[in-house]
C-alpha atoms as a PDB file:
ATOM      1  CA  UNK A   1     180.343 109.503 132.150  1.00  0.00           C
ATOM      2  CA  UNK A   2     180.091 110.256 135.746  1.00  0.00           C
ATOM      3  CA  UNK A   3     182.184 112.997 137.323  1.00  0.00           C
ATOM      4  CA  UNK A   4     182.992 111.756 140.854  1.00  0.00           C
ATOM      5  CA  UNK A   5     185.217 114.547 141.238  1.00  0.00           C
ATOM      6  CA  UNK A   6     182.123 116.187 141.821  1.00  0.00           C
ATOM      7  CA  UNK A   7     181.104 116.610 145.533  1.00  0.00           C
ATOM      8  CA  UNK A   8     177.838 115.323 146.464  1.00  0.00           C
ATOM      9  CA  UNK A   9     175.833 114.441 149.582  1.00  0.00           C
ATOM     10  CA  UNK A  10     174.326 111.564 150.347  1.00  0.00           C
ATOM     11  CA  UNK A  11     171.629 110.128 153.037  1.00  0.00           C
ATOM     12  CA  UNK A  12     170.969 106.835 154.236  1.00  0.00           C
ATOM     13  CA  UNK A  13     167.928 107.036 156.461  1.00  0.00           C
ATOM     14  CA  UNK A  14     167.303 103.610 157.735  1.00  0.00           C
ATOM     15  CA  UNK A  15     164.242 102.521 160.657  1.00  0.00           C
ATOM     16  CA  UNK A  16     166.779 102.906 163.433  1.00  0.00           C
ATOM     17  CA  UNK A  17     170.193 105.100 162.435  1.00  0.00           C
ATOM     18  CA  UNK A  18     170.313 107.898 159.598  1.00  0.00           C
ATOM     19  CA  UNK A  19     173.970 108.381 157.726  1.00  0.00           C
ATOM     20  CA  UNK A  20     174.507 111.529 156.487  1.00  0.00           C
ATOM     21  CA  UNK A  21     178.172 111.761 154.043  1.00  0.00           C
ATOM     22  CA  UNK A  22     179.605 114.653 151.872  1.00  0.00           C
ATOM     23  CA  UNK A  23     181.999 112.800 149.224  1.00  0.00           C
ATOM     24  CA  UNK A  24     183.769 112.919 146.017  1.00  0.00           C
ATOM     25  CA  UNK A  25     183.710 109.329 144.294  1.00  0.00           C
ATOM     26  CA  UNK A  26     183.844 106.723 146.990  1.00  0.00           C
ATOM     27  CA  UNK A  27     185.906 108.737 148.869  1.00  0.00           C
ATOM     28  CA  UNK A  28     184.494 109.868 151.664  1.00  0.00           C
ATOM     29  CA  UNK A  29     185.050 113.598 152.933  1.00  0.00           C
ATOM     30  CA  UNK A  30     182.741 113.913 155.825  1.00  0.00           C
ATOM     31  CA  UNK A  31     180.270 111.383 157.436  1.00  0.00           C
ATOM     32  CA  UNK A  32     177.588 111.594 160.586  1.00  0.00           C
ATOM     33  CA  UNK A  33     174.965 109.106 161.939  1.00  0.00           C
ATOM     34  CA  UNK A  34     171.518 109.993 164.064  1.00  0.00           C
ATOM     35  CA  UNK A  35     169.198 107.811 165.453  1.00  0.00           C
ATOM     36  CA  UNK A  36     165.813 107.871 163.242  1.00  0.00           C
ATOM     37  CA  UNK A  37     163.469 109.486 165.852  1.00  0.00           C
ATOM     38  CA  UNK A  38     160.576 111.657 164.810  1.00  0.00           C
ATOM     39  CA  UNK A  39     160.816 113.050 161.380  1.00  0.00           C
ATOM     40  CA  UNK A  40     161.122 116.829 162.158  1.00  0.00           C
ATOM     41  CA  UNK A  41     164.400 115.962 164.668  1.00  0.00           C
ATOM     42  CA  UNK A  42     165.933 113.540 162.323  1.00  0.00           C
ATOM     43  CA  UNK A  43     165.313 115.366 159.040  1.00  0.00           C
ATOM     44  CA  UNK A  44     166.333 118.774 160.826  1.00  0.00           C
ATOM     45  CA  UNK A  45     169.474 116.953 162.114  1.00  0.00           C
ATOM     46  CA  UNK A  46     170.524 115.455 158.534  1.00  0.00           C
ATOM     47  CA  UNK A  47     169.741 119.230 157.329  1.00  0.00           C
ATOM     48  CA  UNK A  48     172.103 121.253 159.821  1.00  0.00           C
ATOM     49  CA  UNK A  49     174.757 119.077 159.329  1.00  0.00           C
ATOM     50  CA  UNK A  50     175.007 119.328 155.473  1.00  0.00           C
ATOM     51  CA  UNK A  51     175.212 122.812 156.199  1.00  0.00           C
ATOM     52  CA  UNK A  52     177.298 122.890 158.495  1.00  0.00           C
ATOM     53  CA  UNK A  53     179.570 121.158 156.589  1.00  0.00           C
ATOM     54  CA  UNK A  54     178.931 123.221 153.237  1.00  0.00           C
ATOM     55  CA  UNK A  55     180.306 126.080 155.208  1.00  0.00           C
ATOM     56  CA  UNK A  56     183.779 124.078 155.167  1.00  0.00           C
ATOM     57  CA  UNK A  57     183.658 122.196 151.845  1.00  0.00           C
ATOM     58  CA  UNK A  58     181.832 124.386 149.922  1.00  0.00           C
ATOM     59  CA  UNK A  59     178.094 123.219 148.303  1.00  0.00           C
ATOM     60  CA  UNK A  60     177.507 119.399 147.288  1.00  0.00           C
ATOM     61  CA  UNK A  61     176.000 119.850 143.825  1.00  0.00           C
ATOM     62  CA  UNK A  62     173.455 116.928 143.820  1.00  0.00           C
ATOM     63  CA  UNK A  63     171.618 115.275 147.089  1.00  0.00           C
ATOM     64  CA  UNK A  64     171.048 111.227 146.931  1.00  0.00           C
ATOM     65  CA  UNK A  65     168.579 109.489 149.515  1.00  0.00           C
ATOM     66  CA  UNK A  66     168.864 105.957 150.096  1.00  0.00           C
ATOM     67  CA  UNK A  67     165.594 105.418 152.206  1.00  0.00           C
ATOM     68  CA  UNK A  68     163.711 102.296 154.253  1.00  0.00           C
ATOM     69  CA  UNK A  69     160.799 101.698 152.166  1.00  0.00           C
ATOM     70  CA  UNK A  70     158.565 100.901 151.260  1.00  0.00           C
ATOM     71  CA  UNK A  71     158.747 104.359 148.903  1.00  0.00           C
ATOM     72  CA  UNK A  72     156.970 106.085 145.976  1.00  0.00           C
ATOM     73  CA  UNK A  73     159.652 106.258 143.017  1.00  0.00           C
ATOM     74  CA  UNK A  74     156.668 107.130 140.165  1.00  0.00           C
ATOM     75  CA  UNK A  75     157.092 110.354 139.015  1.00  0.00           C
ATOM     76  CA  UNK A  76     153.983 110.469 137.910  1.00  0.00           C
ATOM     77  CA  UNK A  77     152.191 110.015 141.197  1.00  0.00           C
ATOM     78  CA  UNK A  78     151.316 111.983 144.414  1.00  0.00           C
ATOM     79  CA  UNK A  79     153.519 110.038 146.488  1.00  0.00           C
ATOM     80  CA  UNK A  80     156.717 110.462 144.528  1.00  0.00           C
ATOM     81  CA  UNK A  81     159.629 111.136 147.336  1.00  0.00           C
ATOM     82  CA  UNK A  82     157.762 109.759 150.108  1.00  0.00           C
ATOM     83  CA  UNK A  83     157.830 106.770 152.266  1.00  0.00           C
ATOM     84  CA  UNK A  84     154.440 104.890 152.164  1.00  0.00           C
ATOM     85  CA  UNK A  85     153.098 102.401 153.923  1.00  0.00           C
ATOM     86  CA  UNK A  86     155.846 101.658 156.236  1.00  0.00           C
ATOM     87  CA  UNK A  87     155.299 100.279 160.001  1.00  0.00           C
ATOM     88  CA  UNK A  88     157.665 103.195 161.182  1.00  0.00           C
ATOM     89  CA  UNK A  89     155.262 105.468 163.463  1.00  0.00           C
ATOM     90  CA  UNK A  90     154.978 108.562 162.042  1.00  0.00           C
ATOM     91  CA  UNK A  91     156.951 108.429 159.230  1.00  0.00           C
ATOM     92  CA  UNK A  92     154.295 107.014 156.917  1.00  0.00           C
ATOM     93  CA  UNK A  93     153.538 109.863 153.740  1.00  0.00           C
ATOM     94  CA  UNK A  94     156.744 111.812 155.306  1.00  0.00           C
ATOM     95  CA  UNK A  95     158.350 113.627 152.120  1.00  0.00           C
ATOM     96  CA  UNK A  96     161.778 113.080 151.819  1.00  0.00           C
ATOM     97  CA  UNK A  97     162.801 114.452 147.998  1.00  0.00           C
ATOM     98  CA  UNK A  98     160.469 117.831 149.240  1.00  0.00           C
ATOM     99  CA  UNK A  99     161.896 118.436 152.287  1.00  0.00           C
ATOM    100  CA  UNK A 100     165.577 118.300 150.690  1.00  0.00           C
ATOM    101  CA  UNK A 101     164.939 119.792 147.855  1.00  0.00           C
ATOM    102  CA  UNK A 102     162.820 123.179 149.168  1.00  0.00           C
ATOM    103  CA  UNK A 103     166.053 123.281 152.068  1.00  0.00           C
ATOM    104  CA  UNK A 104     169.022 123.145 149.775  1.00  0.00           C
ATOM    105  CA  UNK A 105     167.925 123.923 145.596  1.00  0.00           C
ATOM    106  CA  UNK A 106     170.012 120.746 144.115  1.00  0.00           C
ATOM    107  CA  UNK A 107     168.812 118.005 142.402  1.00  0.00           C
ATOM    108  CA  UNK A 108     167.906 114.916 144.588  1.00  0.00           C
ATOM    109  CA  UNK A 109     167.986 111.036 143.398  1.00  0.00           C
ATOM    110  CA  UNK A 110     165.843 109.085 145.685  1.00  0.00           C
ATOM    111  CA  UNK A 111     165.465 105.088 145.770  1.00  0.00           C
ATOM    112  CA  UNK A 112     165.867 102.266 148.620  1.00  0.00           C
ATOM    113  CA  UNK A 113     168.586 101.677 150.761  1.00  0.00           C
ATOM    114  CA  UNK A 114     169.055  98.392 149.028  1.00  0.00           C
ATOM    115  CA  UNK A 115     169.119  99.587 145.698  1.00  0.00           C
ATOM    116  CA  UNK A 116     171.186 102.283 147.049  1.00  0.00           C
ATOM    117  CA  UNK A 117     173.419  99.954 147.943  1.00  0.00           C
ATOM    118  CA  UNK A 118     173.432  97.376 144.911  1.00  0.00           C
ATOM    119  CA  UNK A 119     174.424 100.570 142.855  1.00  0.00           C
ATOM    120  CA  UNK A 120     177.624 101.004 144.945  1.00  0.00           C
ATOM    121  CA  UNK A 121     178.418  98.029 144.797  1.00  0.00           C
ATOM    122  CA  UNK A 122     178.181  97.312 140.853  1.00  0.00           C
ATOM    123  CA  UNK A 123     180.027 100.936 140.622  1.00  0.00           C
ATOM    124  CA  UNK A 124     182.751  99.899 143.406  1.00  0.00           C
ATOM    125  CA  UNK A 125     182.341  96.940 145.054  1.00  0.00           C
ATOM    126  CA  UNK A 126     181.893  92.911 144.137  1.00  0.00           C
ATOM    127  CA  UNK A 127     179.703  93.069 141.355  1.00  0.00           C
ATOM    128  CA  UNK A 128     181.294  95.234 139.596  1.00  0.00           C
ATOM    129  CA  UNK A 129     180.488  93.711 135.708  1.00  0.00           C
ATOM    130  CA  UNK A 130     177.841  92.095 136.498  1.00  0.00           C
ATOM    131  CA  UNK A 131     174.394  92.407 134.794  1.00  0.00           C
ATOM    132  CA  UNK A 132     172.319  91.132 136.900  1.00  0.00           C
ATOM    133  CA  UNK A 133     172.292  91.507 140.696  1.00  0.00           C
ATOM    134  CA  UNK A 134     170.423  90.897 144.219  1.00  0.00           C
ATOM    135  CA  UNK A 135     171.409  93.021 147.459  1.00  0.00           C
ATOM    136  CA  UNK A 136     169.753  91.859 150.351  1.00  0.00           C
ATOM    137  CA  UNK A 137     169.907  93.005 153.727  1.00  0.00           C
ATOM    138  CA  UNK A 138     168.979  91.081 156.690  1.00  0.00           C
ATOM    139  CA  UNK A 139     168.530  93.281 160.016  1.00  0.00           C
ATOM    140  CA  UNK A 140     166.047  94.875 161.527  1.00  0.00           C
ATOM    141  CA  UNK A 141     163.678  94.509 158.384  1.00  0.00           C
ATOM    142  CA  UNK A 142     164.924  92.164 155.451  1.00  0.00           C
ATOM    143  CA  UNK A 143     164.966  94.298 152.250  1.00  0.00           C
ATOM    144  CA  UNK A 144     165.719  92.911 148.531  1.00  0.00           C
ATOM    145  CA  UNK A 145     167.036  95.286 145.345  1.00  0.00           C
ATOM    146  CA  UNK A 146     167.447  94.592 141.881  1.00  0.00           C
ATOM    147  CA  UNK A 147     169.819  95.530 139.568  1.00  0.00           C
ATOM    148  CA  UNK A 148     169.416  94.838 135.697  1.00  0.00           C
ATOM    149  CA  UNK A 149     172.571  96.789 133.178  1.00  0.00           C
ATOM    150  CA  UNK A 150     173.652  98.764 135.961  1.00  0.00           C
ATOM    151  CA  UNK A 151     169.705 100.077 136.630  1.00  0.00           C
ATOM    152  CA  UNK A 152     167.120  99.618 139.828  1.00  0.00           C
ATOM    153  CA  UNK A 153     164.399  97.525 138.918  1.00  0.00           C
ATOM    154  CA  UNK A 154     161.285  99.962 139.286  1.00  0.00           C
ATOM    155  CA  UNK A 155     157.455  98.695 138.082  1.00  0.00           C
ATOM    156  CA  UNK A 156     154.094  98.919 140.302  1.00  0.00           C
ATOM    157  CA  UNK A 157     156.927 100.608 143.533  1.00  0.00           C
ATOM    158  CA  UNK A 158     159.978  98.466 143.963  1.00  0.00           C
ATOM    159  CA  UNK A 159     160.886  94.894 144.622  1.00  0.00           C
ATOM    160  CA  UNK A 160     160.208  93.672 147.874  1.00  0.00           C
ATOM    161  CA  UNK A 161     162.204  90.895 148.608  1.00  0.00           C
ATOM    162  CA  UNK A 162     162.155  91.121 152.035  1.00  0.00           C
ATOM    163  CA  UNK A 163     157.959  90.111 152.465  1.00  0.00           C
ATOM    164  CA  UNK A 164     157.777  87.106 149.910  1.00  0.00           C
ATOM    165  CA  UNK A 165     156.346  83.968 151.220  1.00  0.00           C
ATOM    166  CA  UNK A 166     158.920  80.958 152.039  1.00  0.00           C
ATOM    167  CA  UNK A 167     157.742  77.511 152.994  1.00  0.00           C
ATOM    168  CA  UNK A 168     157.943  76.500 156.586  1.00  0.00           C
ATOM    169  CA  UNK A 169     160.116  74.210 158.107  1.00  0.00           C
ATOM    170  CA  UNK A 170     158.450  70.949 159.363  1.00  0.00           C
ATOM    171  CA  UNK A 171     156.690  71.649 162.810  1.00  0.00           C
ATOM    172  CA  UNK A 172     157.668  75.087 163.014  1.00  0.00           C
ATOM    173  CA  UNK A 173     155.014  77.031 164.495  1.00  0.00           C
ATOM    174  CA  UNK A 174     156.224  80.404 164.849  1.00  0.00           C
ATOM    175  CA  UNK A 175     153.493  83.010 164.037  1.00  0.00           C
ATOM    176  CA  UNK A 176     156.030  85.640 162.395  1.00  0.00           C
ATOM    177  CA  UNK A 177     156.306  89.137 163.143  1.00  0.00           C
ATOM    178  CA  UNK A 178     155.785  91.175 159.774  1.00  0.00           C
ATOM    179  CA  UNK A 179     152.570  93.326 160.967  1.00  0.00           C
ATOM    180  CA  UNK A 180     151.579  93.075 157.363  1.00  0.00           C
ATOM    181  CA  UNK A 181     152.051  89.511 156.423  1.00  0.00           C
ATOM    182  CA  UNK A 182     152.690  87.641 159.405  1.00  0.00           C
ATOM    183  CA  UNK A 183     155.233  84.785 158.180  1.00  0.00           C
ATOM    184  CA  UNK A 184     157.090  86.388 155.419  1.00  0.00           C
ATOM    185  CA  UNK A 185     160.602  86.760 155.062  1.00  0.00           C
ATOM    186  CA  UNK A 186     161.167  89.343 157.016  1.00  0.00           C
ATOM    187  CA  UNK A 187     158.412  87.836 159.586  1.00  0.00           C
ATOM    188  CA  UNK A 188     160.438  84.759 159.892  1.00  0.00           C
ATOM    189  CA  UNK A 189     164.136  85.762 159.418  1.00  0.00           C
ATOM    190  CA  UNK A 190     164.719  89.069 160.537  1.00  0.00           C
ATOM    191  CA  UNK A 191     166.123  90.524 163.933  1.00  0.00           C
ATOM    192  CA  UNK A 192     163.610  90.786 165.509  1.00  0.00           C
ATOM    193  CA  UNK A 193     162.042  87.754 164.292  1.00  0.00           C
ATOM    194  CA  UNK A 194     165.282  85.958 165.667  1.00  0.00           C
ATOM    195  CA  UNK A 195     164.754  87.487 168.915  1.00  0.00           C
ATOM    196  CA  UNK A 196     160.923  87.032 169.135  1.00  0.00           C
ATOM    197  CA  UNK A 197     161.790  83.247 168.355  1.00  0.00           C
ATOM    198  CA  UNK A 198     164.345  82.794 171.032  1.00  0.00           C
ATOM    199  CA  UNK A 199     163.486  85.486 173.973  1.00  0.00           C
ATOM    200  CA  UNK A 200     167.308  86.834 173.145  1.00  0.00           C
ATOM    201  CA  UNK A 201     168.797  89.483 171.349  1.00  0.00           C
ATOM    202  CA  UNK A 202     170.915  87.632 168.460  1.00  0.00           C
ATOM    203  CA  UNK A 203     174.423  88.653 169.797  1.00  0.00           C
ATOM    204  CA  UNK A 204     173.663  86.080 172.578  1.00  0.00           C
ATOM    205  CA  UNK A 205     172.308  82.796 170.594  1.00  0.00           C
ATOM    206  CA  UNK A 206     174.626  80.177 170.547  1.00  0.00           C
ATOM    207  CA  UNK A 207     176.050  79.396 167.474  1.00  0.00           C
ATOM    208  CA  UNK A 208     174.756  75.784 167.699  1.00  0.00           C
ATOM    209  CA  UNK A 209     171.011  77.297 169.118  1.00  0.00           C
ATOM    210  CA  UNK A 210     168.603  75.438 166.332  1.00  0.00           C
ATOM    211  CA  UNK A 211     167.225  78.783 165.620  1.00  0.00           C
ATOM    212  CA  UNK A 212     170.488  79.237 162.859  1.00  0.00           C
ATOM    213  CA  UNK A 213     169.692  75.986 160.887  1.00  0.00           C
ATOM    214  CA  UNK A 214     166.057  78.019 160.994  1.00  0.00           C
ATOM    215  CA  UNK A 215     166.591  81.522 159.459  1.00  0.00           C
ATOM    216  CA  UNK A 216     169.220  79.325 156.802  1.00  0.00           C
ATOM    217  CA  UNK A 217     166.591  77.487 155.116  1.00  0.00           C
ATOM    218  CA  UNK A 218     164.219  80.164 155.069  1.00  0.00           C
ATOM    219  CA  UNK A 219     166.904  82.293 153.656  1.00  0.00           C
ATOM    220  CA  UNK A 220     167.633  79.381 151.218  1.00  0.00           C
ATOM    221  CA  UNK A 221     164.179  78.910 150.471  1.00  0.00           C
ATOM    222  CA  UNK A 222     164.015  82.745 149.038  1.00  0.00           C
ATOM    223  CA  UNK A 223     167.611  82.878 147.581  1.00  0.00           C
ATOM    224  CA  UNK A 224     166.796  79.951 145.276  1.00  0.00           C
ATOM    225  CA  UNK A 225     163.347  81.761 144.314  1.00  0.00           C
ATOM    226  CA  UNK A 226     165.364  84.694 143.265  1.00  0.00           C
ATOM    227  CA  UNK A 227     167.726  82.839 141.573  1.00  0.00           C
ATOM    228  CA  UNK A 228     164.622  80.839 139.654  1.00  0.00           C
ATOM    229  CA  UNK A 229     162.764  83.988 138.637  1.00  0.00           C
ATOM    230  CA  UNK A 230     165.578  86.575 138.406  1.00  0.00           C
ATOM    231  CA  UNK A 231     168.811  84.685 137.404  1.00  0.00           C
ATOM    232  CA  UNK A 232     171.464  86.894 138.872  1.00  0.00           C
ATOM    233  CA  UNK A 233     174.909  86.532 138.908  1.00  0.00           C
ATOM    234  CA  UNK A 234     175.445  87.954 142.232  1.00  0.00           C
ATOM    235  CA  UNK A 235     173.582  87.745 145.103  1.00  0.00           C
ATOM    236  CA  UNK A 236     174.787  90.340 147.906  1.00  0.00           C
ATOM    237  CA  UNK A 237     173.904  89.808 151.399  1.00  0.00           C
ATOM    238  CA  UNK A 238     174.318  92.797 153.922  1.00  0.00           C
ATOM    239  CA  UNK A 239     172.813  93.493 157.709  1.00  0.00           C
ATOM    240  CA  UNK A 240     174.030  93.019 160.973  1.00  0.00           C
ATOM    241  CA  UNK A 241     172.502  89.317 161.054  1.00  0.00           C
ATOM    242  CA  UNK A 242     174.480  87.941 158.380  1.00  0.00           C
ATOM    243  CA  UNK A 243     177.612  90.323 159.469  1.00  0.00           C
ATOM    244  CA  UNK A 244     177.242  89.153 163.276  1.00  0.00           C
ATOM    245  CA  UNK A 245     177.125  84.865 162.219  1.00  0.00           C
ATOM    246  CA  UNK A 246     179.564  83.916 160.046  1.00  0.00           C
ATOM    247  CA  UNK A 247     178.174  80.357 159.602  1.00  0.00           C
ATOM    248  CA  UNK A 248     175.136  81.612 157.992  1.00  0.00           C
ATOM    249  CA  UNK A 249     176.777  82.167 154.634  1.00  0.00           C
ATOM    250  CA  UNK A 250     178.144  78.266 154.192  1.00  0.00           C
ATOM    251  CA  UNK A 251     174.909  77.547 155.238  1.00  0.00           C
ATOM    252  CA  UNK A 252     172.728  79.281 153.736  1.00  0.00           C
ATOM    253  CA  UNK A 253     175.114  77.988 150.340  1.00  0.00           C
ATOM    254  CA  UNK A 254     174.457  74.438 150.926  1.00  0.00           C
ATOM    255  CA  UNK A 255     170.753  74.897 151.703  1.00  0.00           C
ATOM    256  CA  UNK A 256     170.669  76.465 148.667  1.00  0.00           C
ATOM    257  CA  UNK A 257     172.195  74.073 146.714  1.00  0.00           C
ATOM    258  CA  UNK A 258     169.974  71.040 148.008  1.00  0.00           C
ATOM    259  CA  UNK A 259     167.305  73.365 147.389  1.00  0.00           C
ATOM    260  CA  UNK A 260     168.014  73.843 143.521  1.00  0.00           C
ATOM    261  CA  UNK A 261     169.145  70.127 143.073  1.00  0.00           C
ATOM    262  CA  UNK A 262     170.962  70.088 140.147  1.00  0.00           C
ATOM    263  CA  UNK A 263     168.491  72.325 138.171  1.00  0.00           C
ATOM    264  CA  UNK A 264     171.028  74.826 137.085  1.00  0.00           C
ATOM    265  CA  UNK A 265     173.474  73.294 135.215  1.00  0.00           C
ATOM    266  CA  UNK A 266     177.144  74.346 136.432  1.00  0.00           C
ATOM    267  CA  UNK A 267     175.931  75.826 139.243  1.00  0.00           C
ATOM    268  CA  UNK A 268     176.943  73.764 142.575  1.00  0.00           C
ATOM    269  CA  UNK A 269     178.075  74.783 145.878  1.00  0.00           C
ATOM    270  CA  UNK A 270     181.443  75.746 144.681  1.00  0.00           C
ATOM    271  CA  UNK A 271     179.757  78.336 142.066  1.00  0.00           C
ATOM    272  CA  UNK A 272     177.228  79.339 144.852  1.00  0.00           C
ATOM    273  CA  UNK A 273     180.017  80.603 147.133  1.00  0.00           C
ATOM    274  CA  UNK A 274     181.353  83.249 144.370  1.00  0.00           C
ATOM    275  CA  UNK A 275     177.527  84.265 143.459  1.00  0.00           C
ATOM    276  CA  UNK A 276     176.010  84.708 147.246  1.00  0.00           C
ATOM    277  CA  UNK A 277     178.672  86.990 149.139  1.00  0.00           C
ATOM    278  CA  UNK A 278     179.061  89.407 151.755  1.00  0.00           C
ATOM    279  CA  UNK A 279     179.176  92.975 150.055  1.00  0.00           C
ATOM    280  CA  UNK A 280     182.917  93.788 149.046  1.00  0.00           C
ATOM    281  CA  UNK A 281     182.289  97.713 150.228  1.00  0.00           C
ATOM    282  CA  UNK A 282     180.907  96.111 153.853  1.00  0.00           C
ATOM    283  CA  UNK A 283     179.246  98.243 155.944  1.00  0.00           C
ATOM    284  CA  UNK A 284     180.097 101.252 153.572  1.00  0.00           C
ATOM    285  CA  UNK A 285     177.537  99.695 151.195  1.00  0.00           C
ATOM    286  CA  UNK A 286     174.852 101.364 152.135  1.00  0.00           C
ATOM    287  CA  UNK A 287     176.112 104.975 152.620  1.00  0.00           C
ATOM    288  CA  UNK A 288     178.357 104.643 149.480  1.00  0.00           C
ATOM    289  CA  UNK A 289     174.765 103.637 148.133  1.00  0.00           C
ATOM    290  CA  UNK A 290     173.251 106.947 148.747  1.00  0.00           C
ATOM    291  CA  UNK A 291     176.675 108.496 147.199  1.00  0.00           C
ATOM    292  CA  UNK A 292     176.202 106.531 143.701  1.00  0.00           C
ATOM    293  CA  UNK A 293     172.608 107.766 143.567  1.00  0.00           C
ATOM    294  CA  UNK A 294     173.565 111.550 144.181  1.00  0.00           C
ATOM    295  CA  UNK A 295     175.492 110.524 141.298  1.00  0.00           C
ATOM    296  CA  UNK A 296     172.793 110.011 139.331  1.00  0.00           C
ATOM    297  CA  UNK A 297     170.794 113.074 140.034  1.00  0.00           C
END
């Protein structure tokens, strides 16, 4: 049994903003936000406020971080608590669970944002019950987390979603972004990747702008590989793109449907629009993420 009586910190440290709470349950005492800049201001920032706010509330007992990955979550290894390989200048090897820990003596659970915020939202928000879930978030990155019995999937690092391959649409020659891969997911789909495809920041496409029908098919393309491979009841999409363009979910839905054909028996567009959804705890998710891990500590 968890004691959410208990008060906790939590950090969501994502590539552009950092949220930094103090909470008991899912209700929220204290919460902050700093740009991610260089990891000594950022990390210094997230510090001094927690103690700042210790002086008033008195000392959260455990410390989660839900981080951008991708992250080392084997305890066994050298890069436990740190981000990796991540395209973030200077924050590549930066250790997070060290840092915290040496600053403030509690223990610290550490995982990804997304599986941060899957957590919160099987302990609080719309898949609660559910066994198995996706949380995706599509934004500045696209990032995937898996939830099976209430649990992260962990193996090699973590799932990511976010950099699988999706086939192309017809004619589409757009190199991709991803500095890794080129024209994964994220390469195709993401922010950025919206902007580097139409020369415009997303908030100023057209809702009719061909680039939509685009990013919903590749989106399709990976939902119905997750639902192939992974079978989850819910699939959770969070991020400003999907937030910002409400037309993306209905079609995303029916791509996905035409995409599966039949295949999954009692599974049709009217069962795909209670399995792929918009996270009930919105854009609490993902701090409320970093909450239910300090939970787990």
């Amino acid at each position: 049994m968890v004691y959410e009586d208990r008060l906790v910190a939590g950090i969501e440290l994502g590539g552009t903003k950092a949220i930094v709470l103090i909470a008991r349950g899912r209700d929220v005492i204290a919460q902050a936000r700093f740009p991610t800049e260089a990891p000594d201001v950022t990390l210094a920032a997230i510090g001094d406020q927690l103690d700042a706010w210790q002086a008033g509330h008195g000392k959260a007992e455990t410390i989660g971080i839900a981080s951008f990955g991708p992250v080392g979550l084997d305890r066994t290894r050298a890069d436990y608590g740190r981000i990796t390989s991540t395209p973030k200048p200077g924050w590549q090897q930066v250790d997070l669970v060290g840092h915290f820990a040496d600053r403030f003596g509690v223990p610290i659970s550490f995982d990804t944002d997304v599986a941060g915020a899957a957590i919160a939202e099987h302990r609080w928000g719309a898949a609660q019950g559910d066994r198995v879930i996706v949380y995706l978030t599509v934004g500045t990155g696209i990032g995937g987390g898996v939830l099976v019995d209430g649990k992260p999937v962990h193996g090699l690092i973590h799932p990511e979603l976010g950099h699988v391959r999706v086939r192309r649409a017809a004619g589409d020659d757009f190199a991709g972004i991803c500095p890794f891969h080129g024209d994964c997911l994220e390469g195709l789909a993401s922010g950025p990747a919206i902007g580097a495809r139409t020369g415009m920041p997303g908030d100023r496409i057209a809702d009719d702008d061909p680039v939509w029908d685009r990013v919903a098919g590749e989106m399709a393309e990976a939902v119905t590989g997750f639902m192939l491979t992974l079978s989850p009841q819910r699939i959770l999409i969070g991020g400003g793109v999907f937030q910002q363009r409400a037309g993306l979910f209905p079609a995303l839905r029916a791509r996905t449907a035409d995409l599966l054909g039949g295949y999954l028996a009692g599974v049709g567009a009217a069962e795909l629009a209670q399995i792929i959804v918009p996270p009930g705890l919105g854009e609490m998710a993902g701090p409320l993420g970093a909450v239910a891990l300090a939970y787990r500590a």
